[in-house]
C-alpha atoms as a PDB file:
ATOM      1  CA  UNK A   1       2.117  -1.021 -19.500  1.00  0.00           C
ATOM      2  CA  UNK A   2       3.866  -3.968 -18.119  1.00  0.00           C
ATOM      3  CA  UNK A   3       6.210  -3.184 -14.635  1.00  0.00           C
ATOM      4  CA  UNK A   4       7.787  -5.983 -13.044  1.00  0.00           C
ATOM      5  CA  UNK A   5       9.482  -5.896  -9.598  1.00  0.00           C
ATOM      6  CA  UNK A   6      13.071  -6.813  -9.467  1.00  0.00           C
ATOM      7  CA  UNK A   7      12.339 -10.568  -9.487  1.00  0.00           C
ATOM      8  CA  UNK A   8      15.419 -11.597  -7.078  1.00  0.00           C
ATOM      9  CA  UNK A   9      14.188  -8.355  -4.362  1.00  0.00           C
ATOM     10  CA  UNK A  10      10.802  -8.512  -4.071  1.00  0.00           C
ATOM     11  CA  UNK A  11       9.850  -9.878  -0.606  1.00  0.00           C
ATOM     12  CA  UNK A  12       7.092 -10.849   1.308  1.00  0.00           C
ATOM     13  CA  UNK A  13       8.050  -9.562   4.489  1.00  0.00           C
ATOM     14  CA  UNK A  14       5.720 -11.264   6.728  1.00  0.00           C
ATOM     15  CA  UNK A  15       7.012 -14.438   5.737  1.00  0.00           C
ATOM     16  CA  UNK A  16      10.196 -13.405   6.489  1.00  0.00           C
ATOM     17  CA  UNK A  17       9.086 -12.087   9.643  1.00  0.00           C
ATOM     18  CA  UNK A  18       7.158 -15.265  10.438  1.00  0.00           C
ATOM     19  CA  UNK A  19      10.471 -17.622   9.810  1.00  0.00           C
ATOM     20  CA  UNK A  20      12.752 -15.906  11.897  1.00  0.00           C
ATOM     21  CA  UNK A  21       9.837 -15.337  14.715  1.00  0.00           C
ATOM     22  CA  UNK A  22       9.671 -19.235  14.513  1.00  0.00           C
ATOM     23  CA  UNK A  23      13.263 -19.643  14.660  1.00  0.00           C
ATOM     24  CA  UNK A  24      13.334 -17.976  18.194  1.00  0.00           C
ATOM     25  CA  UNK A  25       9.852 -18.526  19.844  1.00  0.00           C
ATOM     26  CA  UNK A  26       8.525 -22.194  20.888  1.00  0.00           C
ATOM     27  CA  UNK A  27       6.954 -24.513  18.199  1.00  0.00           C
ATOM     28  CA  UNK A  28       3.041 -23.687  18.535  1.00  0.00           C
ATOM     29  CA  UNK A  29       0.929 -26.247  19.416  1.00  0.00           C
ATOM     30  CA  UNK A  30      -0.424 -28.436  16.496  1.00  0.00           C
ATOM     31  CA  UNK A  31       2.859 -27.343  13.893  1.00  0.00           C
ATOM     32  CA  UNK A  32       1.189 -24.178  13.249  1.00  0.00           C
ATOM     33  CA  UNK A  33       3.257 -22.569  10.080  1.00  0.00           C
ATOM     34  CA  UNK A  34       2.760 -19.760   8.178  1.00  0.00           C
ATOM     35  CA  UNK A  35       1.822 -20.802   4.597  1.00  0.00           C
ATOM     36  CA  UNK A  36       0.451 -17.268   2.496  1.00  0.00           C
ATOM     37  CA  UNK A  37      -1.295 -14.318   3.002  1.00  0.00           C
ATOM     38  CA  UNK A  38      -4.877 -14.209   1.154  1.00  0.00           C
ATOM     39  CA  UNK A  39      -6.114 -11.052   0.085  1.00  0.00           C
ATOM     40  CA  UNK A  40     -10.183 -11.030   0.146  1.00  0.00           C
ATOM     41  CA  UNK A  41     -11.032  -8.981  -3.318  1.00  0.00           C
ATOM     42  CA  UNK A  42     -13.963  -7.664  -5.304  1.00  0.00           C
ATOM     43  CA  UNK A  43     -12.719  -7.114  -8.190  1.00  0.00           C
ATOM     44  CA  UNK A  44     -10.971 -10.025  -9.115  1.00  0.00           C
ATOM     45  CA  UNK A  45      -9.900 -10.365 -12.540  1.00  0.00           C
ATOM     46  CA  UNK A  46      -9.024  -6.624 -12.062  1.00  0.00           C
ATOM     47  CA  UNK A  47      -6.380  -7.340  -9.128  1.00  0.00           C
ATOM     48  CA  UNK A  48      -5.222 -10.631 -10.980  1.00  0.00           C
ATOM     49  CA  UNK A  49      -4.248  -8.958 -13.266  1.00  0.00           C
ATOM     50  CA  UNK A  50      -2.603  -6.162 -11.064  1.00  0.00           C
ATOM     51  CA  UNK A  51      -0.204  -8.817  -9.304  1.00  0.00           C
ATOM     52  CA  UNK A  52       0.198 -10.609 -13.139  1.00  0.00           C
ATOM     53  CA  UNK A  53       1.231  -7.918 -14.842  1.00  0.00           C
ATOM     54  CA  UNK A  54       2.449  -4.869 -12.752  1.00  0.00           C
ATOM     55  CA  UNK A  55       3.713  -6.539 -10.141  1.00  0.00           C
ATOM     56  CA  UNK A  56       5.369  -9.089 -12.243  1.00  0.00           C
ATOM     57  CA  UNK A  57       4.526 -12.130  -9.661  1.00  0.00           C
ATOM     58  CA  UNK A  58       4.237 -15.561 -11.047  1.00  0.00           C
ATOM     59  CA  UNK A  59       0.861 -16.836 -11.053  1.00  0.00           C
ATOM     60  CA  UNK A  60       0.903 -20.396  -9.616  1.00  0.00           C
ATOM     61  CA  UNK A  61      -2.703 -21.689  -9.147  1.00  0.00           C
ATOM     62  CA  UNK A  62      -5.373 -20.014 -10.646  1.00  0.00           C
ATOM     63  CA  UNK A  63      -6.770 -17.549 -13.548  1.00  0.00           C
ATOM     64  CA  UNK A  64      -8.996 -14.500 -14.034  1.00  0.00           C
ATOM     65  CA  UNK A  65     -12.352 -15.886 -14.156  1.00  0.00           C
ATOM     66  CA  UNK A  66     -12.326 -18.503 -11.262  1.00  0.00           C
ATOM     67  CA  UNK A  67     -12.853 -17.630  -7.746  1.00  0.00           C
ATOM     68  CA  UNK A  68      -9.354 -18.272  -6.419  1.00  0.00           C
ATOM     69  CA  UNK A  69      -5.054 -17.397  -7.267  1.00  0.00           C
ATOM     70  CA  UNK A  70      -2.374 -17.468  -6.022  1.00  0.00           C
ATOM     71  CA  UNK A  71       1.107 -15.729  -7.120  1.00  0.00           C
ATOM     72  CA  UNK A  72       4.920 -16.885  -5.964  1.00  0.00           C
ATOM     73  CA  UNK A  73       7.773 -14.282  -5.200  1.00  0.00           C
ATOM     74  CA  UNK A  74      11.023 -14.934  -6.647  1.00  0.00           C
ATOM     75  CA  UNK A  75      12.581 -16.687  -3.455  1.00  0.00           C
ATOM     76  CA  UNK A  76       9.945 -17.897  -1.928  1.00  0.00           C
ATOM     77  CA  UNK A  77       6.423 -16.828  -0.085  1.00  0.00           C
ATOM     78  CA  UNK A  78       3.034 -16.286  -1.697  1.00  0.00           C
ATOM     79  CA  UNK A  79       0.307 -14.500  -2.064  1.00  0.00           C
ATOM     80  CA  UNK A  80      -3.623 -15.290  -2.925  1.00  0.00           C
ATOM     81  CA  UNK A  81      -6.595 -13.680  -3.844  1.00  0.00           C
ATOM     82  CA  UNK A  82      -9.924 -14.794  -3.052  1.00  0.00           C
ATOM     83  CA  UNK A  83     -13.734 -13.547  -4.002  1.00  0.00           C
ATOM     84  CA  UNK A  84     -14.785 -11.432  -0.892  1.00  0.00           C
ATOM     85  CA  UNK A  85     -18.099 -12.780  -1.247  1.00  0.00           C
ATOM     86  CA  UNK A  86     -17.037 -16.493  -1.268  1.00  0.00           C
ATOM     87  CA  UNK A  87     -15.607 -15.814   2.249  1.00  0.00           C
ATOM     88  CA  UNK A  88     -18.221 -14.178   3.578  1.00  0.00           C
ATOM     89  CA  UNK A  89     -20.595 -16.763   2.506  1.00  0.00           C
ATOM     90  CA  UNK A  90     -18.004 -19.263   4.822  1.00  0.00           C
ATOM     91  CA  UNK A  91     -17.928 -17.208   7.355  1.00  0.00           C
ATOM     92  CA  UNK A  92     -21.384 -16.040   7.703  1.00  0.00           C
ATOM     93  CA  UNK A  93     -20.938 -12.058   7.306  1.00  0.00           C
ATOM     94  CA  UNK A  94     -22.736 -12.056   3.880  1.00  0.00           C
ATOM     95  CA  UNK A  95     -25.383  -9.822   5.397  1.00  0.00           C
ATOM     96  CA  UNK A  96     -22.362  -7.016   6.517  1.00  0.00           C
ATOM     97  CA  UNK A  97     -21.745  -4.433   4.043  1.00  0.00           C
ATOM     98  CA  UNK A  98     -18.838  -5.298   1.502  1.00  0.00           C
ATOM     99  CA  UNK A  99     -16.952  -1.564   1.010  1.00  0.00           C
ATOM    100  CA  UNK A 100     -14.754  -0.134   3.574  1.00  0.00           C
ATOM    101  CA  UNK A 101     -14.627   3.196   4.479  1.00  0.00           C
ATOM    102  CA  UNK A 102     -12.548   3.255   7.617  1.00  0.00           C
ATOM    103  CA  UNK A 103      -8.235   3.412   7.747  1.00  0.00           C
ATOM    104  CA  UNK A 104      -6.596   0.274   6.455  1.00  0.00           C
ATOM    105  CA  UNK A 105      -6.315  -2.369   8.622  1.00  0.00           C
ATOM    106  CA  UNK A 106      -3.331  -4.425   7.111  1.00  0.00           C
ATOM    107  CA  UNK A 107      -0.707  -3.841   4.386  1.00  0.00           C
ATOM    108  CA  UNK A 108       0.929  -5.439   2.200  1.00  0.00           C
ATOM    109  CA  UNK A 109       5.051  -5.179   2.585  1.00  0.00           C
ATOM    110  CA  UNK A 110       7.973  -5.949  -0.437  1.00  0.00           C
ATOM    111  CA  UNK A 111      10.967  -5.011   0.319  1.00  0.00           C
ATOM    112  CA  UNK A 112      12.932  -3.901  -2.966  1.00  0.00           C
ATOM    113  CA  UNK A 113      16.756  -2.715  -3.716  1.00  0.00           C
ATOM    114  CA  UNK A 114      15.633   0.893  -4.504  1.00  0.00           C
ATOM    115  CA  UNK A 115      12.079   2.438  -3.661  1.00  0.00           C
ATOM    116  CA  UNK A 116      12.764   5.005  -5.659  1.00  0.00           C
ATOM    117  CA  UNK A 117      13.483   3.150  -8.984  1.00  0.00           C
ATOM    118  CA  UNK A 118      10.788   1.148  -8.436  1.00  0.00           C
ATOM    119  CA  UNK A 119       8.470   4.616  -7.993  1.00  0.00           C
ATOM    120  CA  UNK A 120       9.967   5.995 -11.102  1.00  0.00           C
ATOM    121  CA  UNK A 121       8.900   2.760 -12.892  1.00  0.00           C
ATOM    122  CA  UNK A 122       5.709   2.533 -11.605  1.00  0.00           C
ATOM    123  CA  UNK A 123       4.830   6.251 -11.725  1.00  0.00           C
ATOM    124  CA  UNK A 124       1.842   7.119 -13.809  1.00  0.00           C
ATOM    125  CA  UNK A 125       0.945   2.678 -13.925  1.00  0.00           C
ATOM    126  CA  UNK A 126       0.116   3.077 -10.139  1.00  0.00           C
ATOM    127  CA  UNK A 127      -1.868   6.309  -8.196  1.00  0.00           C
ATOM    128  CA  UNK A 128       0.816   6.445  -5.095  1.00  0.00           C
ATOM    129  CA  UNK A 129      -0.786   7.023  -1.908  1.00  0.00           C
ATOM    130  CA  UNK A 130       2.974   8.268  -0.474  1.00  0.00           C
ATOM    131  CA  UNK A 131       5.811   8.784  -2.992  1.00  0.00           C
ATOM    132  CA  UNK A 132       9.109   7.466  -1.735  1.00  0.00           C
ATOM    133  CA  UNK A 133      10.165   8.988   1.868  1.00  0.00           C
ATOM    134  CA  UNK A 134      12.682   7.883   4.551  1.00  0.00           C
ATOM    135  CA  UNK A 135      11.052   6.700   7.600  1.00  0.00           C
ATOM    136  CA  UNK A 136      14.354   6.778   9.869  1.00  0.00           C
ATOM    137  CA  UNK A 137      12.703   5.460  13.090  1.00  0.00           C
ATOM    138  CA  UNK A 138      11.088   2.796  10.436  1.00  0.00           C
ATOM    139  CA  UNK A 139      14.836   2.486   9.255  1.00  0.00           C
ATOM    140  CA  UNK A 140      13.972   2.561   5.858  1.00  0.00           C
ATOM    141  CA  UNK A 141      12.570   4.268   2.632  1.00  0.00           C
ATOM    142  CA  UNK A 142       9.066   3.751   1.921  1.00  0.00           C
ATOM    143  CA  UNK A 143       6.285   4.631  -0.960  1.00  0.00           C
ATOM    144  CA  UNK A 144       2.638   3.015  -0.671  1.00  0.00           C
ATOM    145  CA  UNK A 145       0.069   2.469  -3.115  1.00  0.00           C
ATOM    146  CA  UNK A 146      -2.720   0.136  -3.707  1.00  0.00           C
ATOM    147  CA  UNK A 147      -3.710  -2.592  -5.644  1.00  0.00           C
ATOM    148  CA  UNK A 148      -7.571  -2.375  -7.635  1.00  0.00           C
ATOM    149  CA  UNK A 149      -9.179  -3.697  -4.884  1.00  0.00           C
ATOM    150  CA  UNK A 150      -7.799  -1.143  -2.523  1.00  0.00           C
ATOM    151  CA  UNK A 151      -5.224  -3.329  -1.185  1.00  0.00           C
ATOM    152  CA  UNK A 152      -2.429  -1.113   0.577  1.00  0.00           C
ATOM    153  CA  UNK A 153       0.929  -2.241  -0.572  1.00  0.00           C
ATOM    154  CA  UNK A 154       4.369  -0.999   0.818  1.00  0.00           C
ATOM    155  CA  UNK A 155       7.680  -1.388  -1.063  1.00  0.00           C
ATOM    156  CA  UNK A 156      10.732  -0.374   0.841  1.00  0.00           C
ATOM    157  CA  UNK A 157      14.425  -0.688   0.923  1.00  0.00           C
ATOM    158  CA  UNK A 158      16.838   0.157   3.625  1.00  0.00           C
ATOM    159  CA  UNK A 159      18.106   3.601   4.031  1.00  0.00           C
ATOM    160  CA  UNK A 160      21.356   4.475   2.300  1.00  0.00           C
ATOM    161  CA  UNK A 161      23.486   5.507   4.640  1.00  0.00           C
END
């Protein structure tokens, strides 16, 4: 079943984050800009396919098979995947056990027009680790759920007031 995110809502919030951080804090030394966020993955073709086809994201560098992809949201940002075991081998933690076990450690965040529409479309495509709920001191509406390498993804919208 193919699901695709309303292509002129979906987000990358960090980005957005990052632009207007930049806008009010002092250029970093050496131009540092945020460019994408790269998601390190085990089961590649798997989560390819995830962002490809449920998410709806545009693949723009890559395919299942290789090592490395990377998918555009309508109105800018990205986001990659990349074998785990590549970057371990560049970093030098190949000998550190690949699962996780302990609480997340970074989500994923897509800001949509309507959590809930989005839920009701995804519903039974995607196992929801929270089904839609307002988060007022969050300030918005929120369901979670992860991608097939265990990636925890937020989509929100504002609350309706």
């Amino acid at each position: 079943m193919q699901v695709i995110l309303p292509l002129a809502l979906a987000t990358v919030t960090l980005a957005t984050a990052a632009a207007a951080a930049a806008q009010s804090a002092p250029a970093p030394q050496g131009g540092l800009k945020f460019d994408n966020m790269r998601l390190l993955v085990s089961r590649f073709d798997e989560t390819y396919a995830f962002y490809r086809d449920v998410l709806g994201l545009k693949p723009t560098w890559g395919k299942p098979g290789e090592n490395y992809a990377s998918f555009g949201f309508p109105g800018g940002g990205e986001i990659a995947i990349f074998r785990r075991s590549l970057m371990a081998d560049a970093v030098g933690t190949s000998a550190r056990p690949s699962t996780r076990q302990e609480q997340d450690t970074a989500a994923v965040i897509l800001r949509v027009d309507d959590v809930d529409a989005l839920y009701a479309r995804l519903k039974g495509t995607v196992d929801f680790a929270s089904a839609p709920t307002d988060r007022a001191a969050w300030g918005i509406r929120a369901a979670h759920f992860r991608d097939p390498d265990g990636n925890l993804i937020e989509v929100f919208s504002a609350i309706k007031k």
